[in-house]
N, C-alpha and C. Protein backbone atom coordinates (compact mmCIF):
# COMPACT_ATOMS: atom_id res chain seq x y z
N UNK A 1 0.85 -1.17 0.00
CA UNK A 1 0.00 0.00 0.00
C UNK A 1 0.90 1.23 0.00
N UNK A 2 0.42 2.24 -0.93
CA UNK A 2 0.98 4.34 -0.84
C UNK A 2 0.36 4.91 -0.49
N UNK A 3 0.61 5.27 0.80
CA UNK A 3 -0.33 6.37 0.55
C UNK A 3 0.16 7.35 0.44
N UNK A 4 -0.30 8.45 -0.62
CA UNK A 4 0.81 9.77 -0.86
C UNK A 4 0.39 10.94 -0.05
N UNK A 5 1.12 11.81 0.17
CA UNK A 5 1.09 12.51 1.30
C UNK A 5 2.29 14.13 0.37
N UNK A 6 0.92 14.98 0.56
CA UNK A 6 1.58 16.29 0.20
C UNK A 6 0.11 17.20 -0.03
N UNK A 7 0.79 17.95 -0.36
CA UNK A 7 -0.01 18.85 -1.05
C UNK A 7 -1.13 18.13 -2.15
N UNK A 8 -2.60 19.01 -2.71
CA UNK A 8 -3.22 18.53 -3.56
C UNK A 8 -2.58 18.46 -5.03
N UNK A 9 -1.98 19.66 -5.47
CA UNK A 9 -1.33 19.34 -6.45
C UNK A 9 0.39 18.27 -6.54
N UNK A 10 0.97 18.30 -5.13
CA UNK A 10 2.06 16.84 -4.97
C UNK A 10 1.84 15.85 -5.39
N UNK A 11 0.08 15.81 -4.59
CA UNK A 11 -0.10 14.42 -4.40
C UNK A 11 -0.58 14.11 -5.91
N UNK A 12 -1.00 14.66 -6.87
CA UNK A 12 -1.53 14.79 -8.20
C UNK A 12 -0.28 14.05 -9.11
N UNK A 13 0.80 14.86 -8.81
CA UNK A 13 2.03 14.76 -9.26
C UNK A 13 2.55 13.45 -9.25
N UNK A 14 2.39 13.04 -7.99
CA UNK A 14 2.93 11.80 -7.56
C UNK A 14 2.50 10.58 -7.78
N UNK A 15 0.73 10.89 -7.71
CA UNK A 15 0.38 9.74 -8.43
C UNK A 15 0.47 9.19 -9.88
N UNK A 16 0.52 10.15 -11.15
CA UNK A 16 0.85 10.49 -12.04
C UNK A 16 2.08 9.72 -11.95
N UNK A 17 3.18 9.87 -11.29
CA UNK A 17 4.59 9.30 -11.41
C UNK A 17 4.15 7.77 -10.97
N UNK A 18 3.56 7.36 -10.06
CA UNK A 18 3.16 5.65 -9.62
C UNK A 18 1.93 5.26 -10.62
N UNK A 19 1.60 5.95 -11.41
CA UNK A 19 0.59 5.08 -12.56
C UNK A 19 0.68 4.00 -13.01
N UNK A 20 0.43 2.59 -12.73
CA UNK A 20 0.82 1.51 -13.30
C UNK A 20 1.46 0.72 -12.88
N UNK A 21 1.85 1.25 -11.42
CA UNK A 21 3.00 0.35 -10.63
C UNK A 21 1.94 -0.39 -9.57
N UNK A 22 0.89 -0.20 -10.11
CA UNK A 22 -0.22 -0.72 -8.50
C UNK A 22 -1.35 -0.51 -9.16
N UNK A 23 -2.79 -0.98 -8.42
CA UNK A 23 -4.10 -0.33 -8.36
C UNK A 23 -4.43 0.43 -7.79
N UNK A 24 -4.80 1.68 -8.21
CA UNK A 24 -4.98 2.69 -7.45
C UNK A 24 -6.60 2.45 -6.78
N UNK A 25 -7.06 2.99 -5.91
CA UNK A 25 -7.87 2.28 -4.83
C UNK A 25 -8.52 3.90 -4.37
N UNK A 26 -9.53 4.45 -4.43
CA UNK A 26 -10.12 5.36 -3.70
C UNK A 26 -10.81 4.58 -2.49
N UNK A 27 -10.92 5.54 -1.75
CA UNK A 27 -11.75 4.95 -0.30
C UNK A 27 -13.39 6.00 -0.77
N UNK A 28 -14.25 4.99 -0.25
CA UNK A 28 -15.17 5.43 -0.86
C UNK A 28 -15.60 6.35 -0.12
N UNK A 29 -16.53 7.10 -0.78
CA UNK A 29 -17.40 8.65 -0.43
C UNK A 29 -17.97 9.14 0.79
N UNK A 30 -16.94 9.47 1.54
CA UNK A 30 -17.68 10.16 3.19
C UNK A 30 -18.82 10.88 3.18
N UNK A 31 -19.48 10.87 2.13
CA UNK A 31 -20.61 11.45 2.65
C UNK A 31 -20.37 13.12 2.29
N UNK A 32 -21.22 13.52 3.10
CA UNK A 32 -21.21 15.34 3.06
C UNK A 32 -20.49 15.60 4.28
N UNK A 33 -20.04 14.79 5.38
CA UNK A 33 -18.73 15.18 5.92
C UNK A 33 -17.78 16.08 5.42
N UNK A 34 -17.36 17.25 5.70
CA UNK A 34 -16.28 17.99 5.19
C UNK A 34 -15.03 17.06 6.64
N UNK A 35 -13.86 17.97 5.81
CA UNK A 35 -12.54 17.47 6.24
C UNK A 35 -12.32 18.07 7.71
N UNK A 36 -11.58 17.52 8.63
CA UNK A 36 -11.56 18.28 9.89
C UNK A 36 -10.14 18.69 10.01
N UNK A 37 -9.45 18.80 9.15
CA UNK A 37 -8.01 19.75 9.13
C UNK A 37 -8.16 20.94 9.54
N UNK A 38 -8.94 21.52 10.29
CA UNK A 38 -8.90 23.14 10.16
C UNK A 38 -7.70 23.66 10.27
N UNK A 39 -6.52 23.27 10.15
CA UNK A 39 -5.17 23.88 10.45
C UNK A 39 -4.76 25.03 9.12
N UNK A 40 -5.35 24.25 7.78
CA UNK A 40 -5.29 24.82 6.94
C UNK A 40 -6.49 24.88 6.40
N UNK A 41 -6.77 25.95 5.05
CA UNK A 41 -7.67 25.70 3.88
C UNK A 41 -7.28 24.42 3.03
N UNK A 42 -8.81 23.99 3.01
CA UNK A 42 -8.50 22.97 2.09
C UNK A 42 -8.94 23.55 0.34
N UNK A 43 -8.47 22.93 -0.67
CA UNK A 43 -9.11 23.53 -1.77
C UNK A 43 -10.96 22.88 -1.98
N UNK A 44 -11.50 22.26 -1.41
CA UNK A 44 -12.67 21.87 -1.25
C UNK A 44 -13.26 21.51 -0.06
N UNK A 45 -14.03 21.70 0.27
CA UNK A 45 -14.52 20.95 2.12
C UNK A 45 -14.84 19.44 1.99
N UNK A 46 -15.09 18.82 1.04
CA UNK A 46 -14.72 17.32 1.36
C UNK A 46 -12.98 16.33 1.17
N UNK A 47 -12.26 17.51 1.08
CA UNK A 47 -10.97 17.15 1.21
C UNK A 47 -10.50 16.76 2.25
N UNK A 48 -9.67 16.17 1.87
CA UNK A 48 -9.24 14.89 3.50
C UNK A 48 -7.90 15.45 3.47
N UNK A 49 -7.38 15.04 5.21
CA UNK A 49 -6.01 15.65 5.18
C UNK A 49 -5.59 14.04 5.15
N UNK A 50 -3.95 13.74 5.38
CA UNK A 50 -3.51 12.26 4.74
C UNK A 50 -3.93 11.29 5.95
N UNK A 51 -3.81 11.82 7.19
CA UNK A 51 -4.12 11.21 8.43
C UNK A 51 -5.67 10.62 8.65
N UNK A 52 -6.52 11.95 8.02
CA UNK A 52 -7.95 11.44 8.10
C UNK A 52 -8.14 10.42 6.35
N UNK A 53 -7.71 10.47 5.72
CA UNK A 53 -7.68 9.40 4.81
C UNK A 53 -6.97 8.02 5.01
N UNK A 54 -5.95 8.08 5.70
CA UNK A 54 -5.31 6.69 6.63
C UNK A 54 -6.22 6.30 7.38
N UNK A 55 -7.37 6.93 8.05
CA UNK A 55 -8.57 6.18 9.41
C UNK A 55 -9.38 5.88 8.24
N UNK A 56 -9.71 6.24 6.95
CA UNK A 56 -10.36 5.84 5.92
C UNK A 56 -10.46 4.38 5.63
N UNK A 57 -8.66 4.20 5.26
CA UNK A 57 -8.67 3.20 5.16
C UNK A 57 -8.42 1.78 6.03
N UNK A 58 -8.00 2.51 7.25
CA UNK A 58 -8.03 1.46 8.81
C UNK A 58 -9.81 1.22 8.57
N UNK A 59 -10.50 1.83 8.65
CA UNK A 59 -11.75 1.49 8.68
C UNK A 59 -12.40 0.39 7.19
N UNK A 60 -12.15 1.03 6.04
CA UNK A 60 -12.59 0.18 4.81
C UNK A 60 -11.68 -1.47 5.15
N UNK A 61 -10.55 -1.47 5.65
CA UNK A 61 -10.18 -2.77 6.40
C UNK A 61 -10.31 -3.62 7.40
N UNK A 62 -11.62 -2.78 8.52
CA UNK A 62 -12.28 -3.30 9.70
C UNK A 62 -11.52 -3.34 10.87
N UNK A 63 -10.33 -2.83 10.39
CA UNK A 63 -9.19 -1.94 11.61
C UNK A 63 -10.23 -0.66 12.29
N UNK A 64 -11.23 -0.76 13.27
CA UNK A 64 -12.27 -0.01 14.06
C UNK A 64 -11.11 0.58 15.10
N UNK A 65 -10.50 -0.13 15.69
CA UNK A 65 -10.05 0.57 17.38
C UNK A 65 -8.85 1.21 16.31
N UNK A 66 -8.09 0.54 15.44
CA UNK A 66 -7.01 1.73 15.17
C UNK A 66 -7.64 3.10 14.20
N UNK A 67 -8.71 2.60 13.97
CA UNK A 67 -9.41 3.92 12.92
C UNK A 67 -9.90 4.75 14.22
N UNK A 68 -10.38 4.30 15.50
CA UNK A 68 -11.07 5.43 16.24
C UNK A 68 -9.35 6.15 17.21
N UNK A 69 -8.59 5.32 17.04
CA UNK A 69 -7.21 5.78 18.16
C UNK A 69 -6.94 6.92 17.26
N UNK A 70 -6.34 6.46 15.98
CA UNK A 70 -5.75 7.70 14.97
C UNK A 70 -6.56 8.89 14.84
N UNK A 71 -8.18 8.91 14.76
CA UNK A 71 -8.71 10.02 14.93
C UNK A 71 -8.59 10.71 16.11
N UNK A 72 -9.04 9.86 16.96
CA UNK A 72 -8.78 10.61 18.31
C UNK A 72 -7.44 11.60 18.44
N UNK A 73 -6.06 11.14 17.84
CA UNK A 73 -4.93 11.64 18.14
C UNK A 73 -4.81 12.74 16.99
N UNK A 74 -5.96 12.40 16.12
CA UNK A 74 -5.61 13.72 14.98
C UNK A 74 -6.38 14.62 15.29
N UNK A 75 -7.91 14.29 16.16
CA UNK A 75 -8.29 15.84 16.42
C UNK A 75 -8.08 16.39 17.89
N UNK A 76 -6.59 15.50 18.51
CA UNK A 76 -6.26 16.19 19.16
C UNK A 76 -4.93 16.91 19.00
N UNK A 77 -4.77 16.54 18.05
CA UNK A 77 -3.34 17.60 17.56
C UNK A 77 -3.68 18.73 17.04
N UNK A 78 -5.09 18.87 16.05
CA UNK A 78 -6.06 19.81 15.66
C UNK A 78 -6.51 20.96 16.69
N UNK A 79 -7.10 20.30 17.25
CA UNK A 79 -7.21 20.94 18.71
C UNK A 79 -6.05 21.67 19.36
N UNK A 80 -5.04 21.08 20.10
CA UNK A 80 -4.13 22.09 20.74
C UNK A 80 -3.59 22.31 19.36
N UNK A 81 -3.44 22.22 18.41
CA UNK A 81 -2.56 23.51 17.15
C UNK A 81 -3.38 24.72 17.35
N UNK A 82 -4.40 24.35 17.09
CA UNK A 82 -5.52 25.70 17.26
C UNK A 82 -5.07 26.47 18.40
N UNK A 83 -5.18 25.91 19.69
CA UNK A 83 -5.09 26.57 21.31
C UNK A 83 -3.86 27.49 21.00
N UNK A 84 -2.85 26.47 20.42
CA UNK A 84 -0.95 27.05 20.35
C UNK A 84 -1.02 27.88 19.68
N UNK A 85 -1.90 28.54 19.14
CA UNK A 85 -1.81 29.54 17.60
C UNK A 85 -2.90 31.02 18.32
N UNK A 86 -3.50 30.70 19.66
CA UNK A 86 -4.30 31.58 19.79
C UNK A 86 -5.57 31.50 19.33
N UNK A 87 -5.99 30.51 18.81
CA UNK A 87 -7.76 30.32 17.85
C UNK A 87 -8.45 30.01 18.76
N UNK A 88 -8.72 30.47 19.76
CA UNK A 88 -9.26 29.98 20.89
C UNK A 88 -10.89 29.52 20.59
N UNK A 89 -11.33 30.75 20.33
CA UNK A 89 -12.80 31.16 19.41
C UNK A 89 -12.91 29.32 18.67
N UNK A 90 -12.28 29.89 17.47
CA UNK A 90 -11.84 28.61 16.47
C UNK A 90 -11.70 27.05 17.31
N UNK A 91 -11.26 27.08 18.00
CA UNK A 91 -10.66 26.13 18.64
C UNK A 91 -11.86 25.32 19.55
N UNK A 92 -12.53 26.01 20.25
CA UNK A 92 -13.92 26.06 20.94
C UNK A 92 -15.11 25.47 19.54
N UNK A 93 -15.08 25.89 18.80
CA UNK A 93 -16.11 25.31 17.91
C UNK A 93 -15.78 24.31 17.32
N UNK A 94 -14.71 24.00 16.74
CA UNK A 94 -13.70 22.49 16.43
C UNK A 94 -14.31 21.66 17.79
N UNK A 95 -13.48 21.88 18.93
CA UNK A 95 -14.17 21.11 20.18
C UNK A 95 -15.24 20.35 20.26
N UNK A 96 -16.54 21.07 19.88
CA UNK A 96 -17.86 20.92 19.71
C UNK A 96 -18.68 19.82 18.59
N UNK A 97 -17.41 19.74 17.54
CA UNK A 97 -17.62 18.76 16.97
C UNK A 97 -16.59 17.36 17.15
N UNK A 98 -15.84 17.34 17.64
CA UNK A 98 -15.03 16.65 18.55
C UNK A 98 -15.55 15.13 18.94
N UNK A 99 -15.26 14.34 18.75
CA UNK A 99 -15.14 12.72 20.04
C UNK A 99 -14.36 13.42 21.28
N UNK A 100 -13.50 14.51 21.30
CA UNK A 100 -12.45 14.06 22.23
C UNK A 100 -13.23 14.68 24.01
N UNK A 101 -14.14 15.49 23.64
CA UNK A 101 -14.90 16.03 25.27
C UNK A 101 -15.92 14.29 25.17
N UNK A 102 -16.23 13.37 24.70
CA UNK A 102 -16.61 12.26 25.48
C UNK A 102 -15.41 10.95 25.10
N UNK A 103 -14.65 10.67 24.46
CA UNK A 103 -13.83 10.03 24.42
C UNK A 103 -12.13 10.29 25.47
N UNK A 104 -12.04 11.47 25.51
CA UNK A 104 -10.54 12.00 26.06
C UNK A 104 -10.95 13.42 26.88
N UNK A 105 -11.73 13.24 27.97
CA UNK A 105 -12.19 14.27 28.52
C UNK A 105 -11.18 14.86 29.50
N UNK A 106 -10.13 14.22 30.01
CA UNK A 106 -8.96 14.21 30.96
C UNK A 106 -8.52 14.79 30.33
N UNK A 107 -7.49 14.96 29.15
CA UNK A 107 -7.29 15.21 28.16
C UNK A 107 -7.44 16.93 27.68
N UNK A 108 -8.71 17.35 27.55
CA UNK A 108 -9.16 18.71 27.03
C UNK A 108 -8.79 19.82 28.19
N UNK A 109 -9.09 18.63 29.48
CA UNK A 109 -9.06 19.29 30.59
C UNK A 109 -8.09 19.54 31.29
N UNK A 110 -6.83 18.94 30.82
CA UNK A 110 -5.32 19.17 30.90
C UNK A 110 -4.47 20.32 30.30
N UNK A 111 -5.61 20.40 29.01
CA UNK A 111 -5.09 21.31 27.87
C UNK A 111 -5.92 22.84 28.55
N UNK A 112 -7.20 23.02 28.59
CA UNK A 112 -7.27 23.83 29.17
C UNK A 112 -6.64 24.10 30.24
N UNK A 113 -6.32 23.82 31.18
CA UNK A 113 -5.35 23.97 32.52
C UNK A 113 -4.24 24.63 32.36
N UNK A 114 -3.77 24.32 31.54
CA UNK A 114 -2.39 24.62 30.64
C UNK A 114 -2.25 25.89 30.23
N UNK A 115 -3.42 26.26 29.20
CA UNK A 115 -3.77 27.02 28.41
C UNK A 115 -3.88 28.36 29.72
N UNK A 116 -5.33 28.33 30.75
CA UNK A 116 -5.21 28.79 31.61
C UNK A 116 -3.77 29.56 32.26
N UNK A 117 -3.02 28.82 32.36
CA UNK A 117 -1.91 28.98 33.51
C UNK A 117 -0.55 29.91 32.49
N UNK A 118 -0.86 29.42 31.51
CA UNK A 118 0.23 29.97 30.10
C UNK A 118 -0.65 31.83 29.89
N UNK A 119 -1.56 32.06 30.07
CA UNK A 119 -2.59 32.90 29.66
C UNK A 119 -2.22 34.40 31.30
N UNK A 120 -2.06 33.42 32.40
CA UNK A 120 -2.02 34.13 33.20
C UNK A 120 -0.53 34.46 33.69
N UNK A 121 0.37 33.77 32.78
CA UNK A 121 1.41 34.08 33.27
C UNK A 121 2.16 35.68 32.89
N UNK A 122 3.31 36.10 33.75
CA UNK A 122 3.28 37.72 33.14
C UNK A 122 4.55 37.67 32.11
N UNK A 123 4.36 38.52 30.98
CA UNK A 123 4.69 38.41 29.55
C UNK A 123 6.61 38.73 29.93
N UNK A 124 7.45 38.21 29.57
CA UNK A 124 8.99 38.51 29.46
C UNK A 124 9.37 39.15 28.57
């Protein structure tokens, strides 16, 4: 298995260069799900970032606990990127659509704590 990993036009590129060396394999149609990368723009809202297309395919293989672990750890990297960047706003509404306040509730609540204590500290 490739999975390619870049940019939309990389990954364009790249497959283009592996044409013929394999079957190429889409994972089928999420639905009207948009992508939960908010780190960046995507060029479409059903664009997948490479991580949420890897739980794609843990899942189309009946790999369930590693398709729900990898999400979990991608929208929690999503999550504190947001916090680390100041998107607090942003960051709070991501949350909301989240597994991680009933899956990793210790977790949010660590990060807020954090966040808290970093917020009140006095500026150098």
């Amino acid at each position: 298995m490739l999975l390619l990993d870049g940019t939309w036009r990389q990954a364009r590129e790249m497959l283009r260069t592996v044409e013929g060396l394999g079957r190429c394999v889409r994972l089928p149609d999420a639905g009207d799900a948009p992508g939960r990368y908010w780190l960046r723009d995507q060029p479409a809202a059903m664009h997948l970032s490479t991580a949420e297309a890897l739980a794609g395919v843990l899942r189309s293989v009946g790999e369930r606990e590693a398709e729900r672990r990898l999400r979990l750890h991608f929208e929690l990297h999503v999550y504190a990127t947001l916090l680390s960047r100041g998107r607090r706003e942003m960051a709070e509404r991501y949350l909301g659509l989240s597994p991680l306040l009933t899956d990793a509730p210790q977790v949010v609540d660590r990060l807020h704590a954090r966040a808290r204590t970093a917020s009140d500290a006095p500026a150098a």
